[in-house]
N, C-alpha and C. Protein backbone atom coordinates (compact mmCIF):
# COMPACT_ATOMS: atom_id res chain seq x y z
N UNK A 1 120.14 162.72 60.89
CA UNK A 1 118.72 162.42 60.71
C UNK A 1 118.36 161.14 61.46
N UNK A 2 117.24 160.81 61.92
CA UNK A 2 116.71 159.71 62.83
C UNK A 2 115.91 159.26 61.56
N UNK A 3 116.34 157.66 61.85
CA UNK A 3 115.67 157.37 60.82
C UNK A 3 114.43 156.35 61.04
N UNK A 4 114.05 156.60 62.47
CA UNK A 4 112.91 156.15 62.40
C UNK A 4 111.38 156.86 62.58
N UNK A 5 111.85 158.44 61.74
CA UNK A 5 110.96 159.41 61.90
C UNK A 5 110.61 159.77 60.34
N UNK A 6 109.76 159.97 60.26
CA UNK A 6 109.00 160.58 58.71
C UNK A 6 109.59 161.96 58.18
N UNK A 7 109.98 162.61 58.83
CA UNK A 7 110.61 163.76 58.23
C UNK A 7 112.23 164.25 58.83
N UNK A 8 112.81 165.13 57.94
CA UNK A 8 114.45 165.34 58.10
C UNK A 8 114.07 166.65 59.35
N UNK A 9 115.48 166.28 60.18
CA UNK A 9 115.48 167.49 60.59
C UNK A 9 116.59 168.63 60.25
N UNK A 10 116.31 169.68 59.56
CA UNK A 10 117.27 170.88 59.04
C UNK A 10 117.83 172.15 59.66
N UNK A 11 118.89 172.26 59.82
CA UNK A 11 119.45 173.69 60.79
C UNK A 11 120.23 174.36 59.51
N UNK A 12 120.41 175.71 60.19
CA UNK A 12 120.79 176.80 59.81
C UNK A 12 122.15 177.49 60.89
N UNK A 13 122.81 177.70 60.25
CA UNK A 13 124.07 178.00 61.29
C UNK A 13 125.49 177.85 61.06
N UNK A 14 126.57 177.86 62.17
CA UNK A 14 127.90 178.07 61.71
C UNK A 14 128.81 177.50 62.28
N UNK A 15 129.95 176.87 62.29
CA UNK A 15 130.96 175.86 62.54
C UNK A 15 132.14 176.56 62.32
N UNK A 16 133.09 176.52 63.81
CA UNK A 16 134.72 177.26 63.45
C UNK A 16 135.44 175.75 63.89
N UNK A 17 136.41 175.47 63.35
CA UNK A 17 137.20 174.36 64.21
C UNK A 17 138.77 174.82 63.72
N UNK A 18 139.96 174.59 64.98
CA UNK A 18 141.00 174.96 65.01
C UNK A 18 142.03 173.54 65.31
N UNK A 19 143.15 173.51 64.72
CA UNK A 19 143.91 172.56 65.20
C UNK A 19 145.25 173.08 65.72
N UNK A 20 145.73 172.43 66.59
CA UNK A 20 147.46 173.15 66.77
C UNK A 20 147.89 171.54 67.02
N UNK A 21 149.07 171.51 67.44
CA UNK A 21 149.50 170.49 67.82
C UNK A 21 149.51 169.46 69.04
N UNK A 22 148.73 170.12 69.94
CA UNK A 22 148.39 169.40 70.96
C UNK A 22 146.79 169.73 71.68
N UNK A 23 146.68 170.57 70.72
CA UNK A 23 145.00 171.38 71.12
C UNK A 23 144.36 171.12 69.98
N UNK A 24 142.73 170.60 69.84
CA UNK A 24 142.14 171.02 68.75
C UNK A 24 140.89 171.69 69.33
N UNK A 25 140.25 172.50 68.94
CA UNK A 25 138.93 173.28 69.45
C UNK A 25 137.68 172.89 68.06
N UNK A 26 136.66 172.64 68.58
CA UNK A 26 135.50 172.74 67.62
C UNK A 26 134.01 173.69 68.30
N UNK A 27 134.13 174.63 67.57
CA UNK A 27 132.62 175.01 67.98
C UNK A 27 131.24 175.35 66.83
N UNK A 28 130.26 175.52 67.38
CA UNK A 28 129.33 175.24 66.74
C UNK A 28 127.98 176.27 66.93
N UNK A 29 127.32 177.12 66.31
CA UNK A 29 125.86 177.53 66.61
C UNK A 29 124.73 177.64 65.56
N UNK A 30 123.52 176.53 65.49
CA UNK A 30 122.88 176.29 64.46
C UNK A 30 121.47 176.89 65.35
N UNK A 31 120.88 176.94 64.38
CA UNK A 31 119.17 177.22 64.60
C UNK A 31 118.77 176.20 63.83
N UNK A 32 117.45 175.59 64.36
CA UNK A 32 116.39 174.47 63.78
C UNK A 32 115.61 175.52 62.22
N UNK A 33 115.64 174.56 61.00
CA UNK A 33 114.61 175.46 60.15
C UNK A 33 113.66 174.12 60.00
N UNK A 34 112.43 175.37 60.26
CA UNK A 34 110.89 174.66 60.26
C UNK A 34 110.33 174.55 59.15
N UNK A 35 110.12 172.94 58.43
CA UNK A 35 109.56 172.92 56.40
C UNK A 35 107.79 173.36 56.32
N UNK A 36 107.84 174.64 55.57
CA UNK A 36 106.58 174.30 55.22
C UNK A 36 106.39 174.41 53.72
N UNK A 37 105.11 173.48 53.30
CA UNK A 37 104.79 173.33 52.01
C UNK A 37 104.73 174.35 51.74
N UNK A 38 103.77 175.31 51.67
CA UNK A 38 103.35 176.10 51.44
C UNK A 38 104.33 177.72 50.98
N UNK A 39 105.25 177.50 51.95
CA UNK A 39 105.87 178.90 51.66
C UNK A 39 107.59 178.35 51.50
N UNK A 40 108.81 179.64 51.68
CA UNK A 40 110.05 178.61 52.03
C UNK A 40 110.28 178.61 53.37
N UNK A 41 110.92 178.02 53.44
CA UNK A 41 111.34 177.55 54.88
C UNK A 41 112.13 178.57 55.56
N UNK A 42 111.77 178.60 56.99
CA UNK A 42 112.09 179.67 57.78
C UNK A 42 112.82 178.91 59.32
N UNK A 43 114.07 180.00 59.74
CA UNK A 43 113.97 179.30 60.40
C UNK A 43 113.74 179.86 61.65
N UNK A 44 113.71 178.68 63.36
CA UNK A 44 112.97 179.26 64.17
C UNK A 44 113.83 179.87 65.33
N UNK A 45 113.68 181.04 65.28
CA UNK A 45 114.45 182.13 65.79
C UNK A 45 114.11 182.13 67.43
N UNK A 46 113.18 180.83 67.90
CA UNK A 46 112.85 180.87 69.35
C UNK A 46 113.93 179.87 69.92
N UNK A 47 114.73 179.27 68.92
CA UNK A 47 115.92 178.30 69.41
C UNK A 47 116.89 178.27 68.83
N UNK A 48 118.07 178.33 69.65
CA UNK A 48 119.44 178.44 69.18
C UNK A 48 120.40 177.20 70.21
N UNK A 49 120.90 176.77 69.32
CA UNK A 49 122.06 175.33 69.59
C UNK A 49 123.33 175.59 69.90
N UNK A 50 124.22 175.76 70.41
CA UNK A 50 125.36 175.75 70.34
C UNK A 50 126.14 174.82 71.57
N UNK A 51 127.23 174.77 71.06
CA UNK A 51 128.42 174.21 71.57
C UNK A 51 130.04 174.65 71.23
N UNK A 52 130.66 173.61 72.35
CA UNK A 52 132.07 173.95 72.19
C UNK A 52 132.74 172.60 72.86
N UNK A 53 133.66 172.21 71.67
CA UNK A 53 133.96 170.57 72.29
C UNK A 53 135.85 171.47 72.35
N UNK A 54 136.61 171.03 72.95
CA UNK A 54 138.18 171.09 72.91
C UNK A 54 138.71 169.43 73.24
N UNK A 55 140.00 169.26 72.65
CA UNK A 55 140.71 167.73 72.93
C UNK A 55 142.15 168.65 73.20
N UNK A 56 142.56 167.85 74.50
CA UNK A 56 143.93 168.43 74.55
C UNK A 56 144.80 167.14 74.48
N UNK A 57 146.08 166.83 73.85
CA UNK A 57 147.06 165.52 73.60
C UNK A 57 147.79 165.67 74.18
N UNK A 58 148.20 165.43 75.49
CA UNK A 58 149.38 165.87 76.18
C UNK A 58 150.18 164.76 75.82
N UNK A 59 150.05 163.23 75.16
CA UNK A 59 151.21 162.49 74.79
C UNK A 59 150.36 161.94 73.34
N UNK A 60 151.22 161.60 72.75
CA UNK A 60 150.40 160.33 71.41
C UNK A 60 149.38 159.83 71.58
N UNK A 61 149.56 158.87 72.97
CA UNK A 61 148.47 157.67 72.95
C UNK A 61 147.22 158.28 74.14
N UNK A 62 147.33 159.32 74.12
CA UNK A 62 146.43 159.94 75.40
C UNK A 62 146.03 161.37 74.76
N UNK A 63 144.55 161.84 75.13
CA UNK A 63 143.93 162.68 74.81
C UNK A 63 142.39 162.75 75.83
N UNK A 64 142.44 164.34 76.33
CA UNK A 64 141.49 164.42 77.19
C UNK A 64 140.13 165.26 76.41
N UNK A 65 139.15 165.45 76.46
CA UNK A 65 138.04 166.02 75.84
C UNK A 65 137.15 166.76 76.95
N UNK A 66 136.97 167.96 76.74
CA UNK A 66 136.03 169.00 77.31
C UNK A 66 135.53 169.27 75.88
N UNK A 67 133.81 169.31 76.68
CA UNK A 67 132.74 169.98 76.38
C UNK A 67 132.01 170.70 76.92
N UNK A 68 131.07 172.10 76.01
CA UNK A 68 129.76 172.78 76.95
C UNK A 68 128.68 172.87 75.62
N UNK A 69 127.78 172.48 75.87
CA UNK A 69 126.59 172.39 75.04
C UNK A 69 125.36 173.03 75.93
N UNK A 70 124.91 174.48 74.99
CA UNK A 70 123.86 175.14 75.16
C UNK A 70 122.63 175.07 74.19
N UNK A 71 121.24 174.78 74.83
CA UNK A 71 120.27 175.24 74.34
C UNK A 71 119.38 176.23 74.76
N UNK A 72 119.16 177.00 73.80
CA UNK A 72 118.23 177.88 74.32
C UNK A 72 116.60 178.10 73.75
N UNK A 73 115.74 178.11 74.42
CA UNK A 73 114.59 178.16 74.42
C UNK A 73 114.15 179.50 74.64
N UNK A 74 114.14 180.69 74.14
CA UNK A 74 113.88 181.55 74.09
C UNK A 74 112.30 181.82 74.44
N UNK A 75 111.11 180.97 73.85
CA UNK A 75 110.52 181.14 73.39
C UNK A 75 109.41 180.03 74.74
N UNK A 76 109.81 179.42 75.11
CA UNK A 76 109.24 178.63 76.50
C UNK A 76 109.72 179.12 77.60
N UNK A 77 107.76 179.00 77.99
CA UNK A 77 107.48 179.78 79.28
C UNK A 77 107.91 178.55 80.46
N UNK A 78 108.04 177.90 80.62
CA UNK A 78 108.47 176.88 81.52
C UNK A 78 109.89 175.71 80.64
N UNK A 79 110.68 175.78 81.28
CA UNK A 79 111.83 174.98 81.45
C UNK A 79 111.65 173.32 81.87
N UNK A 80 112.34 172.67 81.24
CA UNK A 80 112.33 171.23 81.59
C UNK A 80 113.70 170.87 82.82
N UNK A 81 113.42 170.17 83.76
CA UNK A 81 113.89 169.81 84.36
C UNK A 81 115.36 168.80 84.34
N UNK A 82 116.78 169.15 84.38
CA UNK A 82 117.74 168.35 84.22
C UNK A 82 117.85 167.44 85.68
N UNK A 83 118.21 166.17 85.27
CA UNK A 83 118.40 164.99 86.64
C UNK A 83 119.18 164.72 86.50
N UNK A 84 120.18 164.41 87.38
CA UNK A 84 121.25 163.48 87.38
C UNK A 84 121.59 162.58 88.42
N UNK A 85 121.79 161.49 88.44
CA UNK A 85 121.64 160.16 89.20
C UNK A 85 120.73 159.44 89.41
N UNK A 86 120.54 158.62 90.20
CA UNK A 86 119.25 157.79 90.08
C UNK A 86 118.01 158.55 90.61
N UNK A 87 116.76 158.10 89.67
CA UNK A 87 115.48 158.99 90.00
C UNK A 87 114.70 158.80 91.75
N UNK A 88 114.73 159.57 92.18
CA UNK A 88 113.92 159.50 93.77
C UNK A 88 112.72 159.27 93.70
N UNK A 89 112.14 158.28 93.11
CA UNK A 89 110.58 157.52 93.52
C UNK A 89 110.10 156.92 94.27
């Protein structure tokens, strides 16, 4: 939760995580649920979250980390733009 915002934000969704001895895997796929007074809360089926983090330990004191984190916007007609490096102004 951000706590410099007036309301919580709540998901809906599911979490697998695996350990072995030199591998651990975590993944993840939630949906946002939208509060309304009025009725119960639903959630919004135009966005879905997911991810997948892995750590591999090839010694004790060393450990490498891959990630892929998806959002999807089902529901928007135009896409936001990803940048990377310094902005060209």
């Amino acid at each position: 939760a951000l706590d410099w915002v007036a309301t919580r934000r709540t998901f809906q969704g599911v979490k697998a995580f695996w350990q072995g001895d030199c591998v651990s895997i975590d993944a993840f796929c939630v949906q946002p649920v939208v509060p309304d007074r009025d009725r119960f809360d639903s959630v919004d089926n135009n966005v879905i979250f997911s991810g997948l983090w892995a750590t591999f330990r090839p010694c004790k004191d060393q450990a490498i980390d891959a990630y892929f984190l998806d959002l999807d916007r089902a529901g928007d007609a135009v896409q936001g733009r990803f940048r990377r490096g310094p902005a060209n102004i």
